[in-house]
Protein backbone atom coordinates (compact mmCIF):
# COMPACT_ATOMS: atom_id res chain seq x y z
CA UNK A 1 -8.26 -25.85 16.28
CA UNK A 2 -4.90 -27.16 15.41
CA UNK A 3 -4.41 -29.18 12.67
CA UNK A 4 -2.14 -32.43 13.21
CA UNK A 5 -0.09 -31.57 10.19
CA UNK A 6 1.62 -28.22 9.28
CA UNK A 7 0.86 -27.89 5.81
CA UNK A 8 2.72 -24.55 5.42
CA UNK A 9 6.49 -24.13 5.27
CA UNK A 10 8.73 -22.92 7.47
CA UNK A 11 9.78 -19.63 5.94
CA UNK A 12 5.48 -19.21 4.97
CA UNK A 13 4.75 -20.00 9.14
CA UNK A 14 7.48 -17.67 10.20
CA UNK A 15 6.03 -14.90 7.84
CA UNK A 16 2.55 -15.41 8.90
CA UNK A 17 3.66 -15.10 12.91
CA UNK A 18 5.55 -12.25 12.26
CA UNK A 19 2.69 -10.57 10.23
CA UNK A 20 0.42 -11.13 12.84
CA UNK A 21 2.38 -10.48 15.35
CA UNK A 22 3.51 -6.72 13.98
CA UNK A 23 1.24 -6.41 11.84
CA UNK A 24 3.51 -5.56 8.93
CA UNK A 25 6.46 -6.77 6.99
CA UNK A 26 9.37 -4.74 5.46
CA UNK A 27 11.70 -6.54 2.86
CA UNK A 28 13.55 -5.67 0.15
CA UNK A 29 11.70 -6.24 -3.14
CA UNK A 30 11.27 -9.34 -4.70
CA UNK A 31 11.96 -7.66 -8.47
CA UNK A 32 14.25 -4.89 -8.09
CA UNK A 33 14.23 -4.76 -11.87
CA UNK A 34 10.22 -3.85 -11.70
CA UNK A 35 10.71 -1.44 -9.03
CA UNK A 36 13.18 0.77 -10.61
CA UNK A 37 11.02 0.70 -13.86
CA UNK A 38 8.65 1.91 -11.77
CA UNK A 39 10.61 4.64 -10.19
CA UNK A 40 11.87 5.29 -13.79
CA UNK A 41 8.61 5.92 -14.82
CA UNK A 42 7.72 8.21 -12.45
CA UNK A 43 10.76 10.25 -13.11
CA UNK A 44 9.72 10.89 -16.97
CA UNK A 45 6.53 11.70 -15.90
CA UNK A 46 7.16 14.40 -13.67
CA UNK A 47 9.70 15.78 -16.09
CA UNK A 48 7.30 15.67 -19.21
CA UNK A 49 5.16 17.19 -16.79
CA UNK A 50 7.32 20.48 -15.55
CA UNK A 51 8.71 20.85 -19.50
CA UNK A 52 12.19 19.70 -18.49
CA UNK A 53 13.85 18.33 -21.60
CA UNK A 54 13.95 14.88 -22.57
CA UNK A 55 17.46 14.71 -24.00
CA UNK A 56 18.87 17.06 -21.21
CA UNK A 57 21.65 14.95 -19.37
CA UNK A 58 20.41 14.16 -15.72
CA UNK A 59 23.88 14.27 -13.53
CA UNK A 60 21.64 14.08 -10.37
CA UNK A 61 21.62 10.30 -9.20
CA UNK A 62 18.04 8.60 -10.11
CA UNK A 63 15.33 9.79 -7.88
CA UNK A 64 16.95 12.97 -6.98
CA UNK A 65 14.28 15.15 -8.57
CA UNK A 66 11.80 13.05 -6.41
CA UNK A 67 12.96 14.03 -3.08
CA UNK A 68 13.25 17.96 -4.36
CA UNK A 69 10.47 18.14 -6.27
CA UNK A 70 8.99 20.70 -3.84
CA UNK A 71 11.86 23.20 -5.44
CA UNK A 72 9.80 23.03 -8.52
CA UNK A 73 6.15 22.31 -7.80
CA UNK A 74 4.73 25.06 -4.76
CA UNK A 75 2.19 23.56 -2.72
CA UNK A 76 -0.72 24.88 -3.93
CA UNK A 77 -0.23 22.91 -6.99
CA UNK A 78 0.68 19.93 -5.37
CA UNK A 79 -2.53 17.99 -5.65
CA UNK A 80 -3.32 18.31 -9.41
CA UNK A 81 0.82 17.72 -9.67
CA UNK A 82 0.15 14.46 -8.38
CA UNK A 83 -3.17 13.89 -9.97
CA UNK A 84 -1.25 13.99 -13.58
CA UNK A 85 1.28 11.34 -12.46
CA UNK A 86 -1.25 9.02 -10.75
CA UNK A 87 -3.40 9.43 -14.21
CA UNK A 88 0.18 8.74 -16.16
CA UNK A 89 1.31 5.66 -14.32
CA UNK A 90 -1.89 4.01 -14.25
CA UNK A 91 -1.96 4.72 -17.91
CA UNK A 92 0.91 2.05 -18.55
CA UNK A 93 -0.70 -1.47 -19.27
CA UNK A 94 2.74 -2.93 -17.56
CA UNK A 95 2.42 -1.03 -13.97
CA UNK A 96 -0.11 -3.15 -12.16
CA UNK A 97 2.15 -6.39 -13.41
CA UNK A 98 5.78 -4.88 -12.44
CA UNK A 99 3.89 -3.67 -8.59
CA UNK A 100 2.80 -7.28 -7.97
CA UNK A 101 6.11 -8.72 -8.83
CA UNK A 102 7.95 -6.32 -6.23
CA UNK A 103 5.95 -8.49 -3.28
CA UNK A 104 4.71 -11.53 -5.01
CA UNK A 105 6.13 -14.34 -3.20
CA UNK A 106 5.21 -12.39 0.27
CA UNK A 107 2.01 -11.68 -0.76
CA UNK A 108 1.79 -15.42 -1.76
CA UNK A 109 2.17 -16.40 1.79
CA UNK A 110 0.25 -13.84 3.88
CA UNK A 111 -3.18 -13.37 1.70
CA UNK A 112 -2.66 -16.33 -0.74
CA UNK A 113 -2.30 -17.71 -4.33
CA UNK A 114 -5.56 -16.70 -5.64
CA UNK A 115 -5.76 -12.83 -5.67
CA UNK A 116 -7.51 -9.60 -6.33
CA UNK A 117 -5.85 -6.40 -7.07
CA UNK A 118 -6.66 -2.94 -6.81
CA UNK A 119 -7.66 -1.73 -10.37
CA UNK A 120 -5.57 1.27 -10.04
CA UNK A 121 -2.47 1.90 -8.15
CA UNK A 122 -2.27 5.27 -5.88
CA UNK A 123 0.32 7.59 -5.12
CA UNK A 124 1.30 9.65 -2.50
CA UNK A 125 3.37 13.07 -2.40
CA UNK A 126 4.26 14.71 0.93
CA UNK A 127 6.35 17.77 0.80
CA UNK A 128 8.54 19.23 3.87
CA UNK A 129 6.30 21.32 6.43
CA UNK A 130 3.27 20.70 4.06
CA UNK A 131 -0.21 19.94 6.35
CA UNK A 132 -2.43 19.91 3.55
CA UNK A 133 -1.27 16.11 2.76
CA UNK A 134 -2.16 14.40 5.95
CA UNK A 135 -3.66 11.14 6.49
CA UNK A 136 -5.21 11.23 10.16
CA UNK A 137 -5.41 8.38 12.27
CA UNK A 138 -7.63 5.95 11.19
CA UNK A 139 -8.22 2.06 10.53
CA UNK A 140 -9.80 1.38 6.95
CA UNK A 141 -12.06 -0.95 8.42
CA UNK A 142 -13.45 1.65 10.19
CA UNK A 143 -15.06 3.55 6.51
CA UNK A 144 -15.67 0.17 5.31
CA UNK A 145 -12.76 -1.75 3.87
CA UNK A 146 -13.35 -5.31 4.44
CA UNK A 147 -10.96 -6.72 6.89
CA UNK A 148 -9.61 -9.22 4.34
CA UNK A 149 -7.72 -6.71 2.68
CA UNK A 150 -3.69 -5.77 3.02
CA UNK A 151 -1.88 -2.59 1.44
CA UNK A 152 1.25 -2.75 -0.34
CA UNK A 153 3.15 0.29 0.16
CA UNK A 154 6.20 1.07 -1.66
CA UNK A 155 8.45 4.00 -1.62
CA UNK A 156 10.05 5.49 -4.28
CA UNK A 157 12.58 7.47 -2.02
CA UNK A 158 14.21 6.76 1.04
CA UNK A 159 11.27 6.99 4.12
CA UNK A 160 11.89 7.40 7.73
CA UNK A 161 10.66 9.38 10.21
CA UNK A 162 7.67 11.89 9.40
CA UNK A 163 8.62 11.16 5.87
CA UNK A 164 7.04 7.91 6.23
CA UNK A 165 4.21 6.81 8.04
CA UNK A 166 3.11 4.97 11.34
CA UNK A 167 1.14 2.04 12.99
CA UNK A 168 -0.34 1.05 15.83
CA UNK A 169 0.75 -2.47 16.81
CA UNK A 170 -1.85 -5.35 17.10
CA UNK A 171 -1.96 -5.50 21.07
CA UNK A 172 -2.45 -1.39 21.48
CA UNK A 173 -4.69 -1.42 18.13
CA UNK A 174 -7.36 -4.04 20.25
CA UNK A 175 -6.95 -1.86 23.50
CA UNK A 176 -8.02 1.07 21.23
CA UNK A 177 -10.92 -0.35 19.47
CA UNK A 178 -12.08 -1.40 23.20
CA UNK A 179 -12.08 2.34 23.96
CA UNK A 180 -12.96 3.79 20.74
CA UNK A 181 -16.71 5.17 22.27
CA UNK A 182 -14.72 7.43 24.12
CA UNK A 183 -13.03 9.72 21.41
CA UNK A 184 -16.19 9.69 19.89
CA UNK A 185 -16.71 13.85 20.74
CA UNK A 186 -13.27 14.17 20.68
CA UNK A 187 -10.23 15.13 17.46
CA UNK A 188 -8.52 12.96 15.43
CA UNK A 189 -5.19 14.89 17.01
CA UNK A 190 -6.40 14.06 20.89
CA UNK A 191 -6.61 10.02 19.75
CA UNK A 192 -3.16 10.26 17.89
CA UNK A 193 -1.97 12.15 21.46
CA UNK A 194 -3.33 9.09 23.17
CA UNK A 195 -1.76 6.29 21.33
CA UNK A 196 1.57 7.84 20.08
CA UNK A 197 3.88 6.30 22.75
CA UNK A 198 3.03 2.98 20.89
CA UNK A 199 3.46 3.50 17.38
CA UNK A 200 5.94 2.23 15.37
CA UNK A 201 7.08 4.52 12.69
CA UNK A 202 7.57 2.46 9.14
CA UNK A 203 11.15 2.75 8.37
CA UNK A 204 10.87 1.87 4.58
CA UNK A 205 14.52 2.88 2.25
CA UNK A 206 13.70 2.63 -1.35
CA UNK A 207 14.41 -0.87 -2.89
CA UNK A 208 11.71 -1.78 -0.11
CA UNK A 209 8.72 -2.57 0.65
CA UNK A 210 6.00 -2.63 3.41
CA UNK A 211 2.91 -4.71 3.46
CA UNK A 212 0.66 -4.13 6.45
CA UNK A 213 -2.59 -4.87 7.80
CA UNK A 214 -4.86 -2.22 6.98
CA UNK A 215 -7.21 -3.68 10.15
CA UNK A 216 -4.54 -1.56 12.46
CA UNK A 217 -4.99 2.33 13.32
CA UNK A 218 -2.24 4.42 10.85
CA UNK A 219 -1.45 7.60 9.05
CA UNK A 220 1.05 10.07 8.81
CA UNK A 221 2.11 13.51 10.29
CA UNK A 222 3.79 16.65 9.14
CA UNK A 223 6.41 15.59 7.15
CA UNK A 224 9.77 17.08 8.69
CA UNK A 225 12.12 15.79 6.98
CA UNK A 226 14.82 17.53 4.11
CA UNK A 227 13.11 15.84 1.16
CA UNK A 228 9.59 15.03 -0.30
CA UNK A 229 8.32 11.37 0.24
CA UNK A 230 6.82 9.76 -2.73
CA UNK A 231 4.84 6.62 -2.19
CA UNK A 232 2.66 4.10 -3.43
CA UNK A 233 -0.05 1.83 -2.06
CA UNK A 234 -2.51 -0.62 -3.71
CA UNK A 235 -4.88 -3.31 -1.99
CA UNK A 236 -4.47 -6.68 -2.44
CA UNK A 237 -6.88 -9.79 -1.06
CA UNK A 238 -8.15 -13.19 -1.33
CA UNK A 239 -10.30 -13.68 -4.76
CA UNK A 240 -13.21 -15.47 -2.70
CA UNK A 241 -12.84 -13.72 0.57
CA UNK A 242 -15.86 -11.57 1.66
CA UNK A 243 -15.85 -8.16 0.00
CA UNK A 244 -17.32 -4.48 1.71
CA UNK A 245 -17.49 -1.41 0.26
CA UNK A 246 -14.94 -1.91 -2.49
CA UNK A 247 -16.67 -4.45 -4.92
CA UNK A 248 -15.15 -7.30 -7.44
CA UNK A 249 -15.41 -5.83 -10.45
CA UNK A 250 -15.42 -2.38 -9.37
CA UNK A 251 -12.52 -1.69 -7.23
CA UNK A 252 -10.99 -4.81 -7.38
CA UNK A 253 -9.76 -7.19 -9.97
CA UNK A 254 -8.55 -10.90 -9.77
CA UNK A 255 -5.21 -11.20 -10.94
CA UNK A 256 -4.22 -14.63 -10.16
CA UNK A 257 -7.39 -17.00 -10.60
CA UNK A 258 -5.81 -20.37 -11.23
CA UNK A 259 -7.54 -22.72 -14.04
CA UNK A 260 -9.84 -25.38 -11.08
CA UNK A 261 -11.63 -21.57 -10.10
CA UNK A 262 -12.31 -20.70 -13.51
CA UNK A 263 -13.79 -23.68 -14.51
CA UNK A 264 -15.39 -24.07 -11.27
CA UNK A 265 -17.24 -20.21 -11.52
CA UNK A 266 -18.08 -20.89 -15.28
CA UNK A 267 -19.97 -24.78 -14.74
CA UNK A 268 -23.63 -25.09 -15.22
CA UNK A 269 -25.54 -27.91 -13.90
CA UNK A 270 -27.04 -29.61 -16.60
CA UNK A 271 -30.48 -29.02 -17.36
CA UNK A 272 -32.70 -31.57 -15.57
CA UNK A 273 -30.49 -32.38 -13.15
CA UNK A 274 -31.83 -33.86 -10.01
CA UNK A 275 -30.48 -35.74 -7.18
C-alpha cells in the first residue's frame, strides 16, 4: 500500500532504497572522535596484554600494531589473544555508547528511533593465511536470528579484499534461498563456489563503517592480504519488533526507549476497570 503522504525525508527515503536495494551501507562515521577512542582502546589493550611498556614512545602511526599483530601473537594463541581484548573492551562502561554514536543517525533511519543493542560488542581478528578464523557462508536467519535485526560492523584497520568480508546481494540472496534444498548434502565451500560470481566484497577503510542486513548470505575467506584485519560487529533492532533466539533482556538491551514507551510499558489499568 502506498501511503498518500511521504512522511520520511529525502536523505531517510534515499537511505532506505539504497539499503534495500544492496543490502548494506558504507559511510564514514558519524563520530570520528568515538571511533578512534575506540581504536585507542584497543591499542592499550593489546599492549598491556603482550607486556609492551606503557611509557615506551610509539613512532609507528596509530593502528600499526593492529595490522602486524600476527608478528607478535602466533596463531595458536590467537583465539584466547582475542578473547582478553573482547573481555577488556566490553569492560569499559563508555564502549557500547561511543559504538552507537559512530552510526547513530544511519541507524536512526534504517531500523528506527527506538532501539535495542547488543549487550556486548564482538570482535574479530583474522591473521594473513590463517583458516582457523573463518566465517562460512551463511545467513543468521538461518540459526535463528530474527530477521529484524542489522549488524554494525566497523573496522579498526583498513579492509578490502579477503581482509574484509562479503555479501550476497538481495536479488541472488532470494534465488539462493529458492534453491537452498539442494546444497542440503552438499559443503559450505560447494555453495560459496556456486554463488561467488555475485558477491560483493565489503570494501570498508577505517574511519568507516558498514551496516548490513544480516537476512543476506555472508562470511569471509582466507585472509590474503599483508596485514591482520581487526573488526567489530554488534546487533542492533527495533525495541518492539519480534524477537528469536536472542531475547530482550538477555542478548539484547534497549538503548533508546523514548519517555511515551516507558510510561506506556509501566501503566496499570486501574483496579475495577470495566468498559
Amino acid at each position: 500500500m502506498t501511503p498518500s503522504f511521504d512522511f520520511l525525508t529525502a536523505e531517510e527515503r534515499a537511505l532506505g532504497d539504497r539499503f534495500r536495494r544492496d543490502g548494506f551501507i558504507v559511510a564514514p562515521a558519524e563520530d570520528r572522535a568515538a571511533l578512534d577512542a575506540i581504536r585507542d582502546l584497543m591499542v592499550g589493550l593489546a599492549r598491556h596484554r603482550l607486556g609492551m611498556d606503557e611509557g615506551a614512545e610509539r613512532p609507528d602511526p596509530p593502528g600499526r600494531l593492529l595490522d602486524r599483530i600476527g608478528d607478535v601473537v602466533p596463531v595458536e594463541e590467537l583465539n584466547a589473544f582475542r578473547l582478553a581484548m573482547i573481555g577488556g573492551m566490553n569492560a569499559q562502561p563508555w564502549l557500547r555508547a561511543a559504538y552507537f554514536s559512530v552510526a547513530r543517525r544511519t541507524l536512526s533511519a534504517i531500523v528506527g528511533s527506538e532501539l535495542c543493542m547488543q549487550r556486548r560488542v564482538n570482535l574479530s581478528i583474522q591473521l594473513p593465511d590463517d583458516d582457523s578464523s573463518l566465517l562460512p557462508v551463511h545467513a543468521d536467519t538461518w540459526s535463528g536470528d530474527s530477521p529484524f535485526e542489522v549488524v554494525l560492523w566497523i573496522p579498526l584497520v583498513d579492509c578490502h579484499g579477503s581482509k574484509s568480508m562479503f555479501l550476497l546481494p538481495p536479488g541472488p540472496n532470494a534465488e539462493l534461498e529458492r534453491n537452498l534444498h539442494r546444497f542440503a548434502a552438499r559443503s559450505v565451500d560447494e555453495m560459496f563456489a556456486a554463488i561467488e560470481p555475485d558477491l560483493t566484497w565489503m570494501d570498508v577503510p577505517y574511519g568507516h563503517f558498514l551496516l548490513f542486513n544480516q537476512n543476506l548470505a555472508h562470511g569471509n575467506r582466507v585472509n590474503r592480504e599483508a596485514d591482520a584485519r581487526w573488526s567489530m560487529n554488534c546487533r542492533f533492532k527495533g525495541v518492539f519488533t519480534p524477537y528469536a533466539d536472542k531475547k530482550l533482556g538477555e542478548f539484547f538491551e534497549p538503548i533508546t526507549l523514548r519517555p511515551a514507551s516507558r510510561i506506556g510499558l509501566d501503566y496499570e489499568m486501574p483496579a475495577g476497570f470495566h468498559e
